[in-house]
Protein backbone atom coordinates (compact mmCIF):
# COMPACT_ATOMS: atom_id res chain seq x y z
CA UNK A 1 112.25 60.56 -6.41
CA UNK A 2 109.39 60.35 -9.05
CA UNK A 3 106.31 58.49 -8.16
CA UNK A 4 106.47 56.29 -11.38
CA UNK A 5 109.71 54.86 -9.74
CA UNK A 6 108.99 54.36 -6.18
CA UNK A 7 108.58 50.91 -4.76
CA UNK A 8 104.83 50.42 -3.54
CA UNK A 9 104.07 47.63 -1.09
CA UNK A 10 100.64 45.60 -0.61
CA UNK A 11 100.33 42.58 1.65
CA UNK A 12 103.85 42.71 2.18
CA UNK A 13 104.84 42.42 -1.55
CA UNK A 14 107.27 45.01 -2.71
CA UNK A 15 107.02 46.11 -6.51
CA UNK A 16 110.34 48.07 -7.09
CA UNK A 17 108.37 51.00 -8.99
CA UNK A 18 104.37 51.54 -9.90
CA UNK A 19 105.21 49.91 -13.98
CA UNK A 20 103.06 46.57 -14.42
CA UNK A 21 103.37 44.67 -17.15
CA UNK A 22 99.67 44.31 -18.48
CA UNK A 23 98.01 40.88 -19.31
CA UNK A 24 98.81 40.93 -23.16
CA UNK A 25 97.11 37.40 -25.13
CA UNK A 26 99.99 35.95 -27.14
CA UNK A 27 98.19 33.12 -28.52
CA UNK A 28 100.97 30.61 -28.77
CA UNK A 29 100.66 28.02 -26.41
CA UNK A 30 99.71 24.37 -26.98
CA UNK A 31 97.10 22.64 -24.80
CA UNK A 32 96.94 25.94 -22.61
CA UNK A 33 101.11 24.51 -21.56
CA UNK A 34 103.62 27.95 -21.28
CA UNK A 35 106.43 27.80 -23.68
CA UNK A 36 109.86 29.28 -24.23
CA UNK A 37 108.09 32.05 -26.12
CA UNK A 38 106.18 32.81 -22.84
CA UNK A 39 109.48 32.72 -20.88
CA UNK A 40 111.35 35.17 -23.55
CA UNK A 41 108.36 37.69 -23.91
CA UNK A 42 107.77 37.97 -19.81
CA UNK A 43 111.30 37.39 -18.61
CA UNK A 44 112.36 40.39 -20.87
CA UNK A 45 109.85 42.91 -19.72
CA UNK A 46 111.42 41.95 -15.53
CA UNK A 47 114.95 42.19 -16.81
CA UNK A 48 113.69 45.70 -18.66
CA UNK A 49 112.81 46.81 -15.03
CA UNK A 50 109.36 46.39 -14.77
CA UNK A 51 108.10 46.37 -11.36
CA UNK A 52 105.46 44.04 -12.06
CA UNK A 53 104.91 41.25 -14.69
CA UNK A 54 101.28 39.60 -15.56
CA UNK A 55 101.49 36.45 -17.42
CA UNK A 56 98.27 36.99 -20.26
CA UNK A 57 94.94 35.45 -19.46
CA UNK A 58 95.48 31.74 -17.98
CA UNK A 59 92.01 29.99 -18.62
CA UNK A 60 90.61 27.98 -15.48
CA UNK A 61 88.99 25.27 -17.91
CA UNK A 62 89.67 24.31 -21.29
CA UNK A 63 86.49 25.63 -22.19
CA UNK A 64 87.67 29.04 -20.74
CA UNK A 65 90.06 29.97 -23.47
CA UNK A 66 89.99 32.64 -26.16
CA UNK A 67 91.69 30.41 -28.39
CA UNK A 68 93.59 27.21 -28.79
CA UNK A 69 96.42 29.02 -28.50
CA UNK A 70 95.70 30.56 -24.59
CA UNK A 71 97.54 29.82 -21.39
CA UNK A 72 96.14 27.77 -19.24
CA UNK A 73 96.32 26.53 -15.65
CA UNK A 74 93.44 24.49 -15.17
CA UNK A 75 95.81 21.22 -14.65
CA UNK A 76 98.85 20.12 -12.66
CA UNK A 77 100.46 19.91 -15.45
CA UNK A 78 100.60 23.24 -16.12
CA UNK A 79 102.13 24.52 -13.23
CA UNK A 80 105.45 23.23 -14.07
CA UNK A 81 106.22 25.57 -17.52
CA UNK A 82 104.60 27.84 -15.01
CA UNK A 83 107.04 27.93 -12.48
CA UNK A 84 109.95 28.57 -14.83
CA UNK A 85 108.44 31.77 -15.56
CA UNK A 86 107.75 33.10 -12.36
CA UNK A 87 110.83 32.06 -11.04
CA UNK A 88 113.11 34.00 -13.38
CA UNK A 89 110.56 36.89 -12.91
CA UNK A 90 111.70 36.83 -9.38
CA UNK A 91 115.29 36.46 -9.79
CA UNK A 92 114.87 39.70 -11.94
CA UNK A 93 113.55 41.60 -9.32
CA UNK A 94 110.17 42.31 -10.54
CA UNK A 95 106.87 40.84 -8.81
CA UNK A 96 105.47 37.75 -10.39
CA UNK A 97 101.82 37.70 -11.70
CA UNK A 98 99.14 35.98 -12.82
CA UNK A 99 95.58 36.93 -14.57
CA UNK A 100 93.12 33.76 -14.19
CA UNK A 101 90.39 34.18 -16.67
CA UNK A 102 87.59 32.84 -18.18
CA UNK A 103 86.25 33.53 -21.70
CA UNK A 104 82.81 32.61 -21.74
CA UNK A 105 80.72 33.55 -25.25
CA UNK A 106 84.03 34.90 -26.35
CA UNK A 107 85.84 31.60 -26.22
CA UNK A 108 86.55 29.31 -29.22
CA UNK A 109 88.44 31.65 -31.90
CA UNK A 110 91.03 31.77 -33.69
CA UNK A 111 94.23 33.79 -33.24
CA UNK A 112 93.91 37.70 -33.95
CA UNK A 113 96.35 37.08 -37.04
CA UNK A 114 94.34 34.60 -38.26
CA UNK A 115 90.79 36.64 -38.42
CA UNK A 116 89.75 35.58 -34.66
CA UNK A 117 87.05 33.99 -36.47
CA UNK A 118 84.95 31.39 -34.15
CA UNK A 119 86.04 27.90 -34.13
CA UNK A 120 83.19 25.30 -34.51
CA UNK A 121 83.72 22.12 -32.68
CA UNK A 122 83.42 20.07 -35.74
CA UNK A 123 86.62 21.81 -36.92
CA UNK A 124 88.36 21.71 -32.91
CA UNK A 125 86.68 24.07 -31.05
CA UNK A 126 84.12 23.96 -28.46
CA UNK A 127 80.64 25.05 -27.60
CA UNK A 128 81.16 28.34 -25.59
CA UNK A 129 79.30 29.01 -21.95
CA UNK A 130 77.43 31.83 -20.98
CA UNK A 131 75.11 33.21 -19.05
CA UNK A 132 72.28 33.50 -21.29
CA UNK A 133 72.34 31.83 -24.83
CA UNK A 134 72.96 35.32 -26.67
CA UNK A 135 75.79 35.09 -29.42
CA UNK A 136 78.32 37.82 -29.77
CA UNK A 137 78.14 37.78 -33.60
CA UNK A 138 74.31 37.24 -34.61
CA UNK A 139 75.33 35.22 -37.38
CA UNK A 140 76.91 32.60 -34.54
CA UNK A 141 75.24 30.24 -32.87
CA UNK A 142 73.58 30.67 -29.12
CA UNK A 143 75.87 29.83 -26.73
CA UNK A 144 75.43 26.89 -23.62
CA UNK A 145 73.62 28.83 -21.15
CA UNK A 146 75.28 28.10 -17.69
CA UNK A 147 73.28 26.04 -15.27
CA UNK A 148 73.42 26.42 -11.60
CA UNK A 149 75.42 23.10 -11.10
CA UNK A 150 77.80 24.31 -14.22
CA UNK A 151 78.10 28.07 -12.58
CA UNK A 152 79.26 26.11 -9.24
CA UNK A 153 82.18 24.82 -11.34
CA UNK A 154 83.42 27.66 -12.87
CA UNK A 155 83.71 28.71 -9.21
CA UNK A 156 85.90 25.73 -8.39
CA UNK A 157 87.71 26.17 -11.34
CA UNK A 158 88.85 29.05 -10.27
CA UNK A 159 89.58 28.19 -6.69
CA UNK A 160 91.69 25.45 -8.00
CA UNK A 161 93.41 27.69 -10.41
CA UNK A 162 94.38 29.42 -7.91
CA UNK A 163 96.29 26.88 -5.95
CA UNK A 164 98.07 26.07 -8.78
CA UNK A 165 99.17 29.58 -9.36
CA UNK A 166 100.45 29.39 -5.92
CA UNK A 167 101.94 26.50 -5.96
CA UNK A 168 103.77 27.93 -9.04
CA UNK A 169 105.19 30.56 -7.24
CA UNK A 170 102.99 33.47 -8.36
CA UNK A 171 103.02 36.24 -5.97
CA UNK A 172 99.80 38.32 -6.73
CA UNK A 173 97.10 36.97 -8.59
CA UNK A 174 93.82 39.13 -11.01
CA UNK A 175 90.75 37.95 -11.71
CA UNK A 176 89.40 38.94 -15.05
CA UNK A 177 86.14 40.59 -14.99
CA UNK A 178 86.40 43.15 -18.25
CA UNK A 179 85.96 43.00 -22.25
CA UNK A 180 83.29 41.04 -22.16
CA UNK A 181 84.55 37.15 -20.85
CA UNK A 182 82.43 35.38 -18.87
CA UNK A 183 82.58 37.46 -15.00
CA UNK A 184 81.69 40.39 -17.23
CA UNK A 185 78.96 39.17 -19.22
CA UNK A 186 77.41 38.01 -15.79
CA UNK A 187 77.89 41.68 -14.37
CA UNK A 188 76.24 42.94 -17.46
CA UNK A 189 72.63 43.95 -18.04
CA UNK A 190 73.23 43.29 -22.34
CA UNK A 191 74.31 39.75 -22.01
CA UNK A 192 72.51 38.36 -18.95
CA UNK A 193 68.97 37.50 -19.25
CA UNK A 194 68.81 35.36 -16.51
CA UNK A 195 65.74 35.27 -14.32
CA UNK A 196 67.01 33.39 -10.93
CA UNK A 197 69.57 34.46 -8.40
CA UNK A 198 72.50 34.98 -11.19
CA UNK A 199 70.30 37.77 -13.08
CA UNK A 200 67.55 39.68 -13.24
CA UNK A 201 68.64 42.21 -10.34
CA UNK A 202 72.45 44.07 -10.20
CA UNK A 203 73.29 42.14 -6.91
CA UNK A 204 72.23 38.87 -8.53
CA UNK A 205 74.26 39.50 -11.52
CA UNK A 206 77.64 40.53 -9.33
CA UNK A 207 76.84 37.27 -6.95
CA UNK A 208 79.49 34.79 -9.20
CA UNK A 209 82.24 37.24 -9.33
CA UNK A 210 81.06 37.75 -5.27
CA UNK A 211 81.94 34.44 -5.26
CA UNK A 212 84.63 33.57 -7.56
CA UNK A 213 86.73 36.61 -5.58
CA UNK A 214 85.86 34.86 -2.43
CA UNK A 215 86.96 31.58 -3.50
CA UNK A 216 90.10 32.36 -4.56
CA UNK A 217 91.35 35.26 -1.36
CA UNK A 218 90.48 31.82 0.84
CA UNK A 219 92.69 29.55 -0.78
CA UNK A 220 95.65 31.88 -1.53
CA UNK A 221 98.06 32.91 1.11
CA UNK A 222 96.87 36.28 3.46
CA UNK A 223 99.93 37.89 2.07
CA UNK A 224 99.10 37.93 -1.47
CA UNK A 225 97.30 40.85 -3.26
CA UNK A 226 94.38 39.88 -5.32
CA UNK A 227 93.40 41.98 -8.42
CA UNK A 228 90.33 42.54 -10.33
CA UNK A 229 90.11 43.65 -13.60
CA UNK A 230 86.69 45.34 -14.58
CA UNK A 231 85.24 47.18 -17.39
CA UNK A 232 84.31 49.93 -15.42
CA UNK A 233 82.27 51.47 -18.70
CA UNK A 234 80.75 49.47 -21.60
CA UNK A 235 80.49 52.56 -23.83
CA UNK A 236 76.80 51.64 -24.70
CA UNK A 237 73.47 52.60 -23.78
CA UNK A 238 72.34 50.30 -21.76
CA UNK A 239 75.50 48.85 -20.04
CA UNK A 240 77.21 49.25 -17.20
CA UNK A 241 78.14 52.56 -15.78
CA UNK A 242 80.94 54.42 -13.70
CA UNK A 243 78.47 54.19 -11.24
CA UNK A 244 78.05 50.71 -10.66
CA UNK A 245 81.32 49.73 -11.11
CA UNK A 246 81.83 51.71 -8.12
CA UNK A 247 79.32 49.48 -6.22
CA UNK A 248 80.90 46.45 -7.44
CA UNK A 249 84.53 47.92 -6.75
CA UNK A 250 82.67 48.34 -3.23
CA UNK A 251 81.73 45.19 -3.10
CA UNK A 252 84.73 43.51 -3.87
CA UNK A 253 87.19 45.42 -1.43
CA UNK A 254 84.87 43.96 0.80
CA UNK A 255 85.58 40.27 0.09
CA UNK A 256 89.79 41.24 0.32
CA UNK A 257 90.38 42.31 -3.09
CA UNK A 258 93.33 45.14 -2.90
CA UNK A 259 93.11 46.52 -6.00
CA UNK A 260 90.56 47.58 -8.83
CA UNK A 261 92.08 47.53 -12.41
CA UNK A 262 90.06 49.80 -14.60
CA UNK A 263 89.85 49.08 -18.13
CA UNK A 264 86.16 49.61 -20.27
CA UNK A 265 84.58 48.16 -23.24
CA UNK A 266 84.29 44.76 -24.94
CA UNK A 267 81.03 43.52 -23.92
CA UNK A 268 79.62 43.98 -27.52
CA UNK A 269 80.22 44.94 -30.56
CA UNK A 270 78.26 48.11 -30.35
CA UNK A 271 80.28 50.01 -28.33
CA UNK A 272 81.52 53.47 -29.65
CA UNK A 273 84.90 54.31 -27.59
CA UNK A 274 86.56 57.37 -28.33
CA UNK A 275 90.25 56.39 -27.47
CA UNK A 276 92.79 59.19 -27.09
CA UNK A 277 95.35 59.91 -24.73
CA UNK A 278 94.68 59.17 -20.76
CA UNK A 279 90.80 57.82 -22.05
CA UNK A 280 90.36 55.29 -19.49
CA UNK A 281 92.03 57.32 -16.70
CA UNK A 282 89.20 58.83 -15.47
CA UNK A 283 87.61 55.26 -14.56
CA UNK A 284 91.02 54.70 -12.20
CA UNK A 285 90.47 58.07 -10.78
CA UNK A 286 86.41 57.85 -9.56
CA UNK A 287 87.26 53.91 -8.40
CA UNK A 288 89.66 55.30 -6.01
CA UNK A 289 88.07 58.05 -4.88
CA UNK A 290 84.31 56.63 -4.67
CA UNK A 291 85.49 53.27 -3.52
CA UNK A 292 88.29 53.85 -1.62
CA UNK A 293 90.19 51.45 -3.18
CA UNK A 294 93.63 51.51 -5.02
CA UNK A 295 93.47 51.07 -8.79
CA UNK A 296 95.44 50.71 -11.69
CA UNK A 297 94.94 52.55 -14.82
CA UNK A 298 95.54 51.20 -18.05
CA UNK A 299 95.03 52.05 -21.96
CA UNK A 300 97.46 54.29 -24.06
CA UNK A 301 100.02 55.04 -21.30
CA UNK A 302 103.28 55.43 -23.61
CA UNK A 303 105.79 57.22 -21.65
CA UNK A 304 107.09 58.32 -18.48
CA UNK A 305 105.80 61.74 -17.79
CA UNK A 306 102.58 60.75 -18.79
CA UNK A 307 102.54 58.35 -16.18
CA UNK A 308 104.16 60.22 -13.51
CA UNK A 309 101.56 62.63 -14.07
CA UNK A 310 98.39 60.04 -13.09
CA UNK A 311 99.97 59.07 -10.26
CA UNK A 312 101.18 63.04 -8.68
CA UNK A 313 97.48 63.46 -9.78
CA UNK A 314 96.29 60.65 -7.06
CA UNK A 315 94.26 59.26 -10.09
CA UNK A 316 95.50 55.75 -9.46
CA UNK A 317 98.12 54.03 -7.68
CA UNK A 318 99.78 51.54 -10.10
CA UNK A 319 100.18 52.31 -14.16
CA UNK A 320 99.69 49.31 -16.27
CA UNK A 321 101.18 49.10 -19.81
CA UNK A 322 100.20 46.81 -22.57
CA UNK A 323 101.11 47.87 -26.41
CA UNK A 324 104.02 49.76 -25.31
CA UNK A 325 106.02 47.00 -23.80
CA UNK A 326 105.61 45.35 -27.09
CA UNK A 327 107.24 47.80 -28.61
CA UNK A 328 109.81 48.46 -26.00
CA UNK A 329 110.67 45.78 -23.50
CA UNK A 330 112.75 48.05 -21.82
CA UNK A 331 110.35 50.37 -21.00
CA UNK A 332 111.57 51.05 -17.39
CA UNK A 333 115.14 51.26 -18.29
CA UNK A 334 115.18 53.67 -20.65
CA UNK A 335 111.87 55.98 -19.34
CA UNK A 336 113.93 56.54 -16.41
CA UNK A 337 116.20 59.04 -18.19
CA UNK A 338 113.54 61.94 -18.88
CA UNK A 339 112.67 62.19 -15.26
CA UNK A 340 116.27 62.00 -14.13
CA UNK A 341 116.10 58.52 -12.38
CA UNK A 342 119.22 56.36 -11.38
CA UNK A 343 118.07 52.84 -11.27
CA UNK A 344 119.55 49.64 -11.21
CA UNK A 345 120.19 47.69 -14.60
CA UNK A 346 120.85 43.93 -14.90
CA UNK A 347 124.37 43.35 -14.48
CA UNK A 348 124.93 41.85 -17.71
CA UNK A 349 123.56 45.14 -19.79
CA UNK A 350 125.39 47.19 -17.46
CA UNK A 351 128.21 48.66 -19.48
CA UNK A 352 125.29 49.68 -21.66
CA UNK A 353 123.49 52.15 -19.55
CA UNK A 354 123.75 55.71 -20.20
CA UNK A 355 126.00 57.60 -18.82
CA UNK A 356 129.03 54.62 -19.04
């Protein structure tokens, strides 16, 4: 059997095969509440065979989103839409999901088809948090630097997010720590210029996703894997390296995080990212060998064999797929063919499969 398609188990979660459905911003909510959109675009990619399905990037606070048009789970009211989801996940077969995020200086814009031009809160946005009041775009305005009492929020925000993603039947949960949202503008040197015990050194600015991932492993069940997500490269001078993302990677493991998923960039706007096939691979690879961790790699993974060949290489341990699902829900289904797999298809498509 190929690698790609061989179940892999953590905490005593199953996945059927090493596919995940990457986190993928659809931008169509309303008041952060999940929708029947949400249950068409996710339910397809378990019934395409996916061994793994992330809901996109479920903001702790309002505050947190991207846009007005992001998940959200920072109320009991969300949990319900929720649910739905996850539940048909499950009766698909596939592992249910879910990335809690915050956005920080990034927050407040408008939907990617619409310019993802900042919102002002005259016109219904809000004033963005960060850690230091340094703008994204200069011609913005300075964000709300965080204060202590606000950082100890964000903290219970996400402790409380994650009870509700339990409570909604989510089965493994990732924190959000790349492209530049709030966790990752803390662990960065170019957007934190804070002087007390949340900047200034590299273990002060790593201390509130220290403590965000220990907030949420205590208040979700022993049995469920916890992600991270980090941008283990900001493609700048200046920014973060391989090399400390190993020591955070390090650091995290520590606190009960199973898995490092290894994306890059997005901190700022000067990064210079030569994307090709397999780019961010590398990143997987030195995580899990330097940290002794299992990753996930992620970015421009578009068929089977390509995949197959990251994991016979021991460069990571899960693949996760973004753009291409878009394009092909199915993914799993129909990848299996090139490397000769027989696996199961949804009743209902049955007399469909190749081969009938």
């Amino acid at each position: 059997m190929s690698k790609l398609f061989s179940s892999y188990n953590m905490r005593g979660i199953t996945f059927r095969n090493r596919i995940v459905v990457s986190p993928m911003c659809q931008y169509s909510a309303k008041y952060g509440l999940a929708n029947d959109w949400h249950l068409v675009h996710l339910g397809s990619r378990a019934v395409g065979g996916a061994g793994l399905v992330f809901t996109e990037a479920a903001a702790v606070s309002a505050k947190g989103r991207i846009s007005p048009g992001d998940l959200g789970i920072w109320s009991k009211e969300h949990i319900k839409p929720l649910k739905r989801i996850a539940n048909f996940v499950k009766e698909q077969g596939a592992v249910a999901g879910i990335q809690l995020a915050h956005a920080g200086r990034k927050a407040s814009t408008t939907p990617p088809w619409e310019g993802g031009k900042k919102i002002l809160p005259k016109d219904g946005g809000w004033k963005e948090d960060s850690p230091s009041p340094v703008a994204y775009y200069d011609t913005d305005e300075a964000p709300n630097a965080l204060s202590i009492a606000e950082i100890k929020e964000i903290v219970a925000d996400f402790a409380s997010a994650s009870r509700r993603a339990v409570k909604a039947g989510f089965e493994v949960i990732e924190i959000h720590a790349a492209h530049g949202y709030l966790l990752n503008e803390f662990l960065s040197e170019l957007t934190n210029r804070r002087q007390d015990t949340y900047g200034d050194s590299f273990e002060n600015r790593m201390r509130l996703l220290k403590e965000v991932c220990r907030a949420v492993r205590v208040n979700i069940p022993r049995t469920m894997p916890l992600f991270v997500r980090i941008s283990v490269s900001e493609w700048t001078e200046g920014g973060q390296t391989v090399d400390d993302s190993i020591q955070v990677a390090k650091a995290l493991k520590e606190l009960g995080v199973d898995l490092i998923d290894c994306s890059s960039g997005g901190v700022v706007r000067e990064q210079e990212i030569d994307v090709e096939k397999n780019y961010q691979v590398p990143f997987a690879k030195a995580i899990k060998e330097r940290a002794n961790v299992p990753t996930g790699a992620v970015g421009t993974i578009t068929d089977a064999a390509q995949a197959e060949a990251i994991l016979k290489e021991n460069s990571a341990d899960l693949i996760f797929i973004g753009r291409e699902f878009l394009r092909n829900p199915y993914f799993p289904l129909n990848e299996a063919l090139t490397l000769k797999e027989q696996v199961k298809w949804p009743k209902q498509y049955e007399r469909a499969r190749p081969g009938r």
